[in-house]
C-alpha atoms as a PDB file:
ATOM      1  CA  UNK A   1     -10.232  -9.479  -0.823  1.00  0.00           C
ATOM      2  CA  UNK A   2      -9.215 -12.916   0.136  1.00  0.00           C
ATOM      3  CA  UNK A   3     -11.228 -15.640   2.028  1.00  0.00           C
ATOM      4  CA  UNK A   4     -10.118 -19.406   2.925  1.00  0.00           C
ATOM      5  CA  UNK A   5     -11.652 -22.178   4.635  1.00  0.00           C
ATOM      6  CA  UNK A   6      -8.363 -23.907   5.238  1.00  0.00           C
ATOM      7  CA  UNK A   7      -4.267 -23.692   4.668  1.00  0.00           C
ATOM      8  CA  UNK A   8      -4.308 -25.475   1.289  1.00  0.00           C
ATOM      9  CA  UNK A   9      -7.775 -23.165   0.020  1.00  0.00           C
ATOM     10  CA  UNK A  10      -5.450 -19.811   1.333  1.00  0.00           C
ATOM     11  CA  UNK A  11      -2.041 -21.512  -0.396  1.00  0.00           C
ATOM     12  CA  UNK A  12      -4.130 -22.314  -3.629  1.00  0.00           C
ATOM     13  CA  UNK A  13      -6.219 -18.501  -3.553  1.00  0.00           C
ATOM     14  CA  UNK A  14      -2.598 -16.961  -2.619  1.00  0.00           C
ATOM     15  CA  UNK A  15      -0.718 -18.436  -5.263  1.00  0.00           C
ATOM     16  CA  UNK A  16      -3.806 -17.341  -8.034  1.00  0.00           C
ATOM     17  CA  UNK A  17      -3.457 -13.797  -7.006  1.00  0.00           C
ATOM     18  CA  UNK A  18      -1.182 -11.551  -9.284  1.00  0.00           C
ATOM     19  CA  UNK A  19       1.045  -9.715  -6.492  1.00  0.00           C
ATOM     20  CA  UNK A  20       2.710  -7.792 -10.124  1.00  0.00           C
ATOM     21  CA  UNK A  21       3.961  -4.138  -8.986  1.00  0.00           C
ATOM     22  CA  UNK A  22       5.207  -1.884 -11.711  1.00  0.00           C
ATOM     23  CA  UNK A  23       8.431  -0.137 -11.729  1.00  0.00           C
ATOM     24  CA  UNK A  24       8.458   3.066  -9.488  1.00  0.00           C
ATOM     25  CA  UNK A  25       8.020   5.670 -12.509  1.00  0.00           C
ATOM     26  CA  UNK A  26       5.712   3.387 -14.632  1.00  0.00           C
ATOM     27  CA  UNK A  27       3.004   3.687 -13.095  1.00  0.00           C
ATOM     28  CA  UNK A  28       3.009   1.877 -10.292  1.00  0.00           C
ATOM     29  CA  UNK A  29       0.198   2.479  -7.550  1.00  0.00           C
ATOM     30  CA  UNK A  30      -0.249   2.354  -3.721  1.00  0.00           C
ATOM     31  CA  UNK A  31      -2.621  -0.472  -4.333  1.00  0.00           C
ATOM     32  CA  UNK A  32      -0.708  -2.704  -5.853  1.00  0.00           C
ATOM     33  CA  UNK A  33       2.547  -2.511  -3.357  1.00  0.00           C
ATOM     34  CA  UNK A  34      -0.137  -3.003  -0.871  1.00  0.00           C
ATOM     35  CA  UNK A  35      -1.330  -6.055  -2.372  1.00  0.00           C
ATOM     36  CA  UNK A  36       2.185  -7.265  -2.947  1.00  0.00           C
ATOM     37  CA  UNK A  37       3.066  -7.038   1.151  1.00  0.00           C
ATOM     38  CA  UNK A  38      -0.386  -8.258   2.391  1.00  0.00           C
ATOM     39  CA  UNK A  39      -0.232 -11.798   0.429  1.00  0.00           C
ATOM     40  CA  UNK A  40       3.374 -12.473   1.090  1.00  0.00           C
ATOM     41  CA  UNK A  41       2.990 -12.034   4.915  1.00  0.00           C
ATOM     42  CA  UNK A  42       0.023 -14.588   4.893  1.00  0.00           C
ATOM     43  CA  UNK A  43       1.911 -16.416   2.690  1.00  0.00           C
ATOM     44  CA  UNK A  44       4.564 -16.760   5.408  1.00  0.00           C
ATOM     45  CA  UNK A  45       2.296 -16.690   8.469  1.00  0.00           C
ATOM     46  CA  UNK A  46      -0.058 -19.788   6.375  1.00  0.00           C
ATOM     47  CA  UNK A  47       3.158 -22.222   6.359  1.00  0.00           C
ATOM     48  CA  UNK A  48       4.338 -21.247   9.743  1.00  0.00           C
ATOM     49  CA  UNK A  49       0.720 -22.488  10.982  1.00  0.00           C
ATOM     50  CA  UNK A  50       0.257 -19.083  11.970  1.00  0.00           C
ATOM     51  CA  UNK A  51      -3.327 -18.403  10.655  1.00  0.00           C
ATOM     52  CA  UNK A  52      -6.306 -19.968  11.913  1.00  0.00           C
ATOM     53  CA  UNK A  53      -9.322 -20.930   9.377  1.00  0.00           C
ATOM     54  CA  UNK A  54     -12.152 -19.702   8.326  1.00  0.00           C
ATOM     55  CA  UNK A  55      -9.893 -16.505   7.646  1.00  0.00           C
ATOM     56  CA  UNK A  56     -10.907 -13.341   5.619  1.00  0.00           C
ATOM     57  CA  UNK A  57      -8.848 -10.600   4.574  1.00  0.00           C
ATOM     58  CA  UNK A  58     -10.792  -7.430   3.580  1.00  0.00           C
ATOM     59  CA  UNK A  59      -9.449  -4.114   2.160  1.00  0.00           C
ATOM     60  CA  UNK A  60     -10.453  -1.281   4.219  1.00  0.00           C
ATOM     61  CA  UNK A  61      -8.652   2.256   4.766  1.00  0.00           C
ATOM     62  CA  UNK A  62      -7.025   2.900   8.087  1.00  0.00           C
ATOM     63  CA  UNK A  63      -5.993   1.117   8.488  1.00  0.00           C
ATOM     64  CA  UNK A  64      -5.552  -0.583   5.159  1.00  0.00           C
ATOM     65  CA  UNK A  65      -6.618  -4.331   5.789  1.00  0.00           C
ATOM     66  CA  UNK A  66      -8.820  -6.057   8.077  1.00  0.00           C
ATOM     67  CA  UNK A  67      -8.492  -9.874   9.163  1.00  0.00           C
ATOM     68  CA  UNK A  68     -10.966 -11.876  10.338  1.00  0.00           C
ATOM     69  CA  UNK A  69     -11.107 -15.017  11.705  1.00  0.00           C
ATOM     70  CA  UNK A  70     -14.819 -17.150  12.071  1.00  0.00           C
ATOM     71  CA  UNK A  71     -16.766 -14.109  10.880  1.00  0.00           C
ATOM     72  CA  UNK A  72     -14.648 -12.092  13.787  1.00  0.00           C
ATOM     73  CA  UNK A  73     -12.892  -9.280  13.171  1.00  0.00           C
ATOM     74  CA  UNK A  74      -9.245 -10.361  15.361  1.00  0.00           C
ATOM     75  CA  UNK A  75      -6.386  -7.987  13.532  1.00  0.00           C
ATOM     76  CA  UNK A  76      -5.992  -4.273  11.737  1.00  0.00           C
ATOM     77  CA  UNK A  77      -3.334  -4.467   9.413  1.00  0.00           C
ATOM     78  CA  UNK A  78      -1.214  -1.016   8.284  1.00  0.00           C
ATOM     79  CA  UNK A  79       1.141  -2.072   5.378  1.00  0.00           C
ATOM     80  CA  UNK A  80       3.989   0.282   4.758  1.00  0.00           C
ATOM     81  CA  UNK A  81       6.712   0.573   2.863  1.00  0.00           C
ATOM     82  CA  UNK A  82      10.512   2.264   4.273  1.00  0.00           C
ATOM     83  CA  UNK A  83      12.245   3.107   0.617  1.00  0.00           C
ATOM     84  CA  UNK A  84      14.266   6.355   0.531  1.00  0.00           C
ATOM     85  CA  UNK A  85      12.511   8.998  -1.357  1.00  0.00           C
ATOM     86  CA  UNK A  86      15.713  10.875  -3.345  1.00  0.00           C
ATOM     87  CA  UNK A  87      17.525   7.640  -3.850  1.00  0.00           C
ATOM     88  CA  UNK A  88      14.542   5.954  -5.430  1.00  0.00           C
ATOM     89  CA  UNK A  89      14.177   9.144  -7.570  1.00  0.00           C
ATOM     90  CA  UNK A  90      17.751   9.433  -8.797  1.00  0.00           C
ATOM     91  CA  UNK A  91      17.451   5.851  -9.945  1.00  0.00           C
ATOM     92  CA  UNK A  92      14.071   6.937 -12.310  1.00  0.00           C
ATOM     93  CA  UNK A  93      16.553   9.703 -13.916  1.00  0.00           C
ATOM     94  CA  UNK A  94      17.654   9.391 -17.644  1.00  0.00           C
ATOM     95  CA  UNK A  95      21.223  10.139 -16.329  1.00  0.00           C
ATOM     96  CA  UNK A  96      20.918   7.551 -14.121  1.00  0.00           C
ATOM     97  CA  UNK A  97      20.640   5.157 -17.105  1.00  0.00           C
ATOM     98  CA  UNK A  98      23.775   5.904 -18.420  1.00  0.00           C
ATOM     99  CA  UNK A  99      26.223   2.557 -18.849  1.00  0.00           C
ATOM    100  CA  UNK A 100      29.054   4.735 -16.794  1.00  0.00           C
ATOM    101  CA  UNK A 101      27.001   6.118 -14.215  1.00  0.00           C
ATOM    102  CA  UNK A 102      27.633   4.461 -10.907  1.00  0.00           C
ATOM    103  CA  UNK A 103      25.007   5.501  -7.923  1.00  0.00           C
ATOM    104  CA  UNK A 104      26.177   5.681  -4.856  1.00  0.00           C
ATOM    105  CA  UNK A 105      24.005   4.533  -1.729  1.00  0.00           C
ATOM    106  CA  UNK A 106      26.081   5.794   1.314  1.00  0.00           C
ATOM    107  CA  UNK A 107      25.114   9.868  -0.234  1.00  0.00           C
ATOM    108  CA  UNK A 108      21.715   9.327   0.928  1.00  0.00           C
ATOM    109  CA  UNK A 109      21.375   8.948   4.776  1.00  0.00           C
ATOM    110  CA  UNK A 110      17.681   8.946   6.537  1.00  0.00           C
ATOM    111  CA  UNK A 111      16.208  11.893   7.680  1.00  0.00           C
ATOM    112  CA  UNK A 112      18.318  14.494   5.609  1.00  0.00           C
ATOM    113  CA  UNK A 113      16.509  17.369   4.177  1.00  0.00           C
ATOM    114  CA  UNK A 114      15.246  16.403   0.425  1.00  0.00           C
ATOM    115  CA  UNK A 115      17.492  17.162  -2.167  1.00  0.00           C
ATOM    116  CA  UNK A 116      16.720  19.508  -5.317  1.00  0.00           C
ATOM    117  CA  UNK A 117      16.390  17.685  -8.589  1.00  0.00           C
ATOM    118  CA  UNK A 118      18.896  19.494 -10.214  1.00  0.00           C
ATOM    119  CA  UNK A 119      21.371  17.708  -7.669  1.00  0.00           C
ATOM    120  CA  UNK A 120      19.671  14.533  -8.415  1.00  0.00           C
ATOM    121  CA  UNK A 121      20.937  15.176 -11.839  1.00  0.00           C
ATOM    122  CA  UNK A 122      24.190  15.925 -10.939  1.00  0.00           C
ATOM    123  CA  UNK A 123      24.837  12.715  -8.571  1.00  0.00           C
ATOM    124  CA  UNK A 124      23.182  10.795 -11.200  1.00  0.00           C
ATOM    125  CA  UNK A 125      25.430  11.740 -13.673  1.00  0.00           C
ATOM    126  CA  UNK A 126      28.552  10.655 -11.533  1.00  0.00           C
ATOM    127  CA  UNK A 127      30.833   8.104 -12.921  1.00  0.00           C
ATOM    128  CA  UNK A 128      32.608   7.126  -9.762  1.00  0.00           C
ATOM    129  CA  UNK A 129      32.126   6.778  -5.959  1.00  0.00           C
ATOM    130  CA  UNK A 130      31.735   9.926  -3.857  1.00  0.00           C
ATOM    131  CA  UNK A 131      30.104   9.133  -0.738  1.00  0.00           C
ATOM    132  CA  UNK A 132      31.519   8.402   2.851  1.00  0.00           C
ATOM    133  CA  UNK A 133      30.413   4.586   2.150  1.00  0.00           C
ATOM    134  CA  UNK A 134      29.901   2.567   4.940  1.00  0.00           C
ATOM    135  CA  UNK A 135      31.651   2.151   8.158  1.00  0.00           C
ATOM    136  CA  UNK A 136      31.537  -0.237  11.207  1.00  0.00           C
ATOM    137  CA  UNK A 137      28.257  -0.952  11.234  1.00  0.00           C
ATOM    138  CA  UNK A 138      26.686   2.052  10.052  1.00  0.00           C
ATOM    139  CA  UNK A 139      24.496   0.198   7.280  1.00  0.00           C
ATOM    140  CA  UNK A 140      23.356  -2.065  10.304  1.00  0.00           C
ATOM    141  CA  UNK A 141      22.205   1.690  11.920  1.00  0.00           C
ATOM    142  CA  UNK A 142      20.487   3.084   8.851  1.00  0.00           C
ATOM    143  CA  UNK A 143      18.358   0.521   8.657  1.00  0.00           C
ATOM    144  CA  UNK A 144      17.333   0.975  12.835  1.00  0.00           C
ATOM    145  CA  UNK A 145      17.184   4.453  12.381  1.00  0.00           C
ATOM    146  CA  UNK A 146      14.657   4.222   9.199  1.00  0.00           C
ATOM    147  CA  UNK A 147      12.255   1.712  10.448  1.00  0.00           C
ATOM    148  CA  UNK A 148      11.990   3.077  14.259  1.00  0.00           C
ATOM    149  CA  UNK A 149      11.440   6.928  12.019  1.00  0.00           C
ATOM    150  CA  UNK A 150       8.509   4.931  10.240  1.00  0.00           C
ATOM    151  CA  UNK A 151       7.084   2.940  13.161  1.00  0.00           C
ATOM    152  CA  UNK A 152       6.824   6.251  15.358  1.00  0.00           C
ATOM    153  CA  UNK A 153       5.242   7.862  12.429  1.00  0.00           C
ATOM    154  CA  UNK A 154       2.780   5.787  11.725  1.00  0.00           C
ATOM    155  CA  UNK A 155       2.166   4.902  15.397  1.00  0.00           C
ATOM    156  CA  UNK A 156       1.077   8.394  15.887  1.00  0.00           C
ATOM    157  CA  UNK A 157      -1.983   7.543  13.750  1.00  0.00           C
ATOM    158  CA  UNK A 158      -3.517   5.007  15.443  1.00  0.00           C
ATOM    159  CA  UNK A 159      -4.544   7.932  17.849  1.00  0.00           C
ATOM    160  CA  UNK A 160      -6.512   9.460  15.406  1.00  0.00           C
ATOM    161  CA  UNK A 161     -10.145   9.288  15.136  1.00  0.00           C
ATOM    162  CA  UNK A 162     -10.977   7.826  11.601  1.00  0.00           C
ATOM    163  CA  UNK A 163      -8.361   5.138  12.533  1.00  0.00           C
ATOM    164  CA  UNK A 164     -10.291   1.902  13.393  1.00  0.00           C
ATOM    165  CA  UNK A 165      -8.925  -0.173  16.287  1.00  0.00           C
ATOM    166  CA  UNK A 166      -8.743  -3.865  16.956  1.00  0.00           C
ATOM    167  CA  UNK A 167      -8.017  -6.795  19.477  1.00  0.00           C
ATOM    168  CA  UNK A 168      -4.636  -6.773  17.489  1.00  0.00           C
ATOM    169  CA  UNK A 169      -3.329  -3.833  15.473  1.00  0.00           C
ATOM    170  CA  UNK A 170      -0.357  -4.686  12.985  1.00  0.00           C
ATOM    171  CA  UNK A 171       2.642  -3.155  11.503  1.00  0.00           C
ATOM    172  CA  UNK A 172       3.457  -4.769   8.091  1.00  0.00           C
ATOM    173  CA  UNK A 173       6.858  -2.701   6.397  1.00  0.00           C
ATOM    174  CA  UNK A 174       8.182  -3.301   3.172  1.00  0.00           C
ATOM    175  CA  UNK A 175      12.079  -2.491   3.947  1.00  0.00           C
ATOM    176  CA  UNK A 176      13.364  -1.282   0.634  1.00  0.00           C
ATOM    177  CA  UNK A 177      15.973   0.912   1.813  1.00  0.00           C
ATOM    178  CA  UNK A 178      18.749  -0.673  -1.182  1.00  0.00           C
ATOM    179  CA  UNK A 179      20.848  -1.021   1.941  1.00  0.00           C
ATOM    180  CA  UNK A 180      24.799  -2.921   0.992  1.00  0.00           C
ATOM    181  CA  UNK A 181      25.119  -6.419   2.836  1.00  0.00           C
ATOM    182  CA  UNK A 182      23.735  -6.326   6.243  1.00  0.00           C
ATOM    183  CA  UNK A 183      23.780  -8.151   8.891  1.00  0.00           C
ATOM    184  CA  UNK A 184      19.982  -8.336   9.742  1.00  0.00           C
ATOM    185  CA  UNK A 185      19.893  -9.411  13.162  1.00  0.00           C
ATOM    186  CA  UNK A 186      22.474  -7.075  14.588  1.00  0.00           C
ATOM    187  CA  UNK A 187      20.188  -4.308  12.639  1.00  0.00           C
ATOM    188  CA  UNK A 188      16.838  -5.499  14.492  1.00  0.00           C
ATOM    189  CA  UNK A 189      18.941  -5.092  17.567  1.00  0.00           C
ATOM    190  CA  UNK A 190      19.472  -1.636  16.969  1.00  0.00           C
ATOM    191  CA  UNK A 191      16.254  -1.048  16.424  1.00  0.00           C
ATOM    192  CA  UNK A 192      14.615  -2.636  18.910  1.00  0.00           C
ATOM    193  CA  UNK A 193      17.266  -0.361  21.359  1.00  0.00           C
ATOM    194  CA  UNK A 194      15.368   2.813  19.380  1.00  0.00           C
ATOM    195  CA  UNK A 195      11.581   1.387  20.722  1.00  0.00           C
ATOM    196  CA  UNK A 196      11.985   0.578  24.282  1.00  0.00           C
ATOM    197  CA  UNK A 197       9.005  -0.585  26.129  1.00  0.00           C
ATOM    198  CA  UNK A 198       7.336  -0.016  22.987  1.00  0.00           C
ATOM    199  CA  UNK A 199       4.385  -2.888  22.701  1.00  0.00           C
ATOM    200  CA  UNK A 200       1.479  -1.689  24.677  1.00  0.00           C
ATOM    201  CA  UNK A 201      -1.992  -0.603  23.676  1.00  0.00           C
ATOM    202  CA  UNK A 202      -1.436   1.797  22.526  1.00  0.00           C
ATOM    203  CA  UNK A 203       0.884   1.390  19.555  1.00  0.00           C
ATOM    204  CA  UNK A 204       1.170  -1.645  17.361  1.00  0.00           C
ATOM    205  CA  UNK A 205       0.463  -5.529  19.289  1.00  0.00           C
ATOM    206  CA  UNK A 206       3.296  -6.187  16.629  1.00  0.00           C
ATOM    207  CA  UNK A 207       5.416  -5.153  13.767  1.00  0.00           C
ATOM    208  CA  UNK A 208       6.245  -7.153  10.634  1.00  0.00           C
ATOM    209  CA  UNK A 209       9.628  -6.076   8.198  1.00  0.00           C
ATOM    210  CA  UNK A 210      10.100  -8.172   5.425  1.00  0.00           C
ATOM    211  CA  UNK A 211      13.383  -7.442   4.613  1.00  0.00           C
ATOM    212  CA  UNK A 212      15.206  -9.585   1.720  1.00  0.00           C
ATOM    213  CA  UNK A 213      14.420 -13.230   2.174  1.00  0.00           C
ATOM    214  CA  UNK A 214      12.917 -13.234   5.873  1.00  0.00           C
ATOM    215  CA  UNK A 215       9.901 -11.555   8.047  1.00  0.00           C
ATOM    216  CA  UNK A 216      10.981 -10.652  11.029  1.00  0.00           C
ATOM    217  CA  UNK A 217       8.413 -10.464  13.868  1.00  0.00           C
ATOM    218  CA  UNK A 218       8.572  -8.146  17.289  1.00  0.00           C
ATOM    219  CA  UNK A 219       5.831  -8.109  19.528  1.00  0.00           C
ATOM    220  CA  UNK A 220       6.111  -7.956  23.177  1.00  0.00           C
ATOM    221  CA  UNK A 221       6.844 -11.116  24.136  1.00  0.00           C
ATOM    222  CA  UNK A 222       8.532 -12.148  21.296  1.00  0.00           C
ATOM    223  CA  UNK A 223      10.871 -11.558  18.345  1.00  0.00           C
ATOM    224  CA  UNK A 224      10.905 -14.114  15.604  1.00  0.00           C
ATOM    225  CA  UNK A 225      12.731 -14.403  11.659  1.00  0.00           C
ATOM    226  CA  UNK A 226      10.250 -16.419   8.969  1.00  0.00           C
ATOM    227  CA  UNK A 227      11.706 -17.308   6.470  1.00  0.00           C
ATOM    228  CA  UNK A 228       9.460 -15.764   3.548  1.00  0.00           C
ATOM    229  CA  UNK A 229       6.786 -17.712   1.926  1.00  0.00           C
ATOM    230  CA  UNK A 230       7.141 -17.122  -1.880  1.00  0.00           C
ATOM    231  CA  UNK A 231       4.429 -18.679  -3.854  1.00  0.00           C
ATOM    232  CA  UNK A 232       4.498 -16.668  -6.769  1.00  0.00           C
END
């Protein structure tokens, strides 16, 4: 997929590549949101002197990248992304569309059963708020709750036996929860509460969310915020 001798041949190759995803509902493919996550994360990790040259980045399937480093395979990369099913769906709805129809975020908490698309309809077609909203710092624990629910999910697949293993095996979310204001490091508090004594070998060497304008980073000894890298 991508190979550099150096920072400036990866910021030049980077740049060239068309990270374009369509809407959700026009088409857009798995492929393509991968694509968009991968480069912006190397993006980031190239200017933070992060990456070391030669580097390749192949696609592969579980998981869905591999890096390597002098002709040496170093990292497994899993790219994800956290986005609420039904509230992504109500948004595609024609009622949705409506000039007067206001959609209202705090309805749709993670892990709550699936709603029916009639209902979709219905809150679609809402003109006002009708939700609880957002408390204390409950948008702060939505976003905890969501991303430890993905990281244990897709944890669980690394055991499996068509999963391919590395010296490193990352994490790389897409957070596209359409959370209100949040304070983002009092979130990756909470989550990091939800995954304790999480980094050992057997899960994920580290986890990457690129959430609004940052990447954050947790690993075992570390947590770090980059800012993100946007070359396109």
């Amino acid at each position: 997929m991508l190979k550099a001798a150096s920072f400036s041949a990866l910021e030049s190759l980077l740049a060239a590549t068309d990270i374009s995803v369509r809407p959700r509902g026009e088409g857009r493919t798995t492929p393509e949101t991968e694509n968009w996550s991968i480069c912006r994360l190397l993006s980031t990790l190239s200017f933070v002197r992060r990456l070391e040259y030669p580097i390749k980045v192949d696609k592969s399937e579980r998981p869905d990248f591999v890096m390597s480093v002098n002709g040496i395979q170093r990292a497994g990369i899993e790219v994800t992304e956290v986005v609420h099913q039904d509230f992504a769906k109500l948004q595609t709805l024609p009622e949705a569309q409506r000039p007067d129809s206001i959609l209202d975020r705090s309805l749709f908490r993670w892990g709550e059963p699936r709603r029916p698309l009639e209902e979709l309809r219905e809150i679609a077609s809402r003109t006002k708020l009708s939700g609880p909203g957002w408390e204390g710092h409950s948008v702060e624990e939505e976003f905890a709750v969501a991303m430890a629910d993905r990281i244990g999910r897709k944890t669980s697949k690394l055991a499996e036996e068509e999963y391919s293993r590395f010296t490193e095996d990352w994490l790389l979310i897409y957070e596209n929860l359409m959370l209100p204001s949040m304070d983002l490091p009092l979130a990756v508090s909470y989550l990091r509460l939800r995954l304790p004594n999480y980094f050992h070998r057997d899960n994920f060497s580290r986890v990457f969310i690129e959430s609004g304008h940052v990447i954050v980073e947790l690993s075992q000894s570390s947590l770090s915020t980059h800012k993100l890298r946007d070359l396109w």
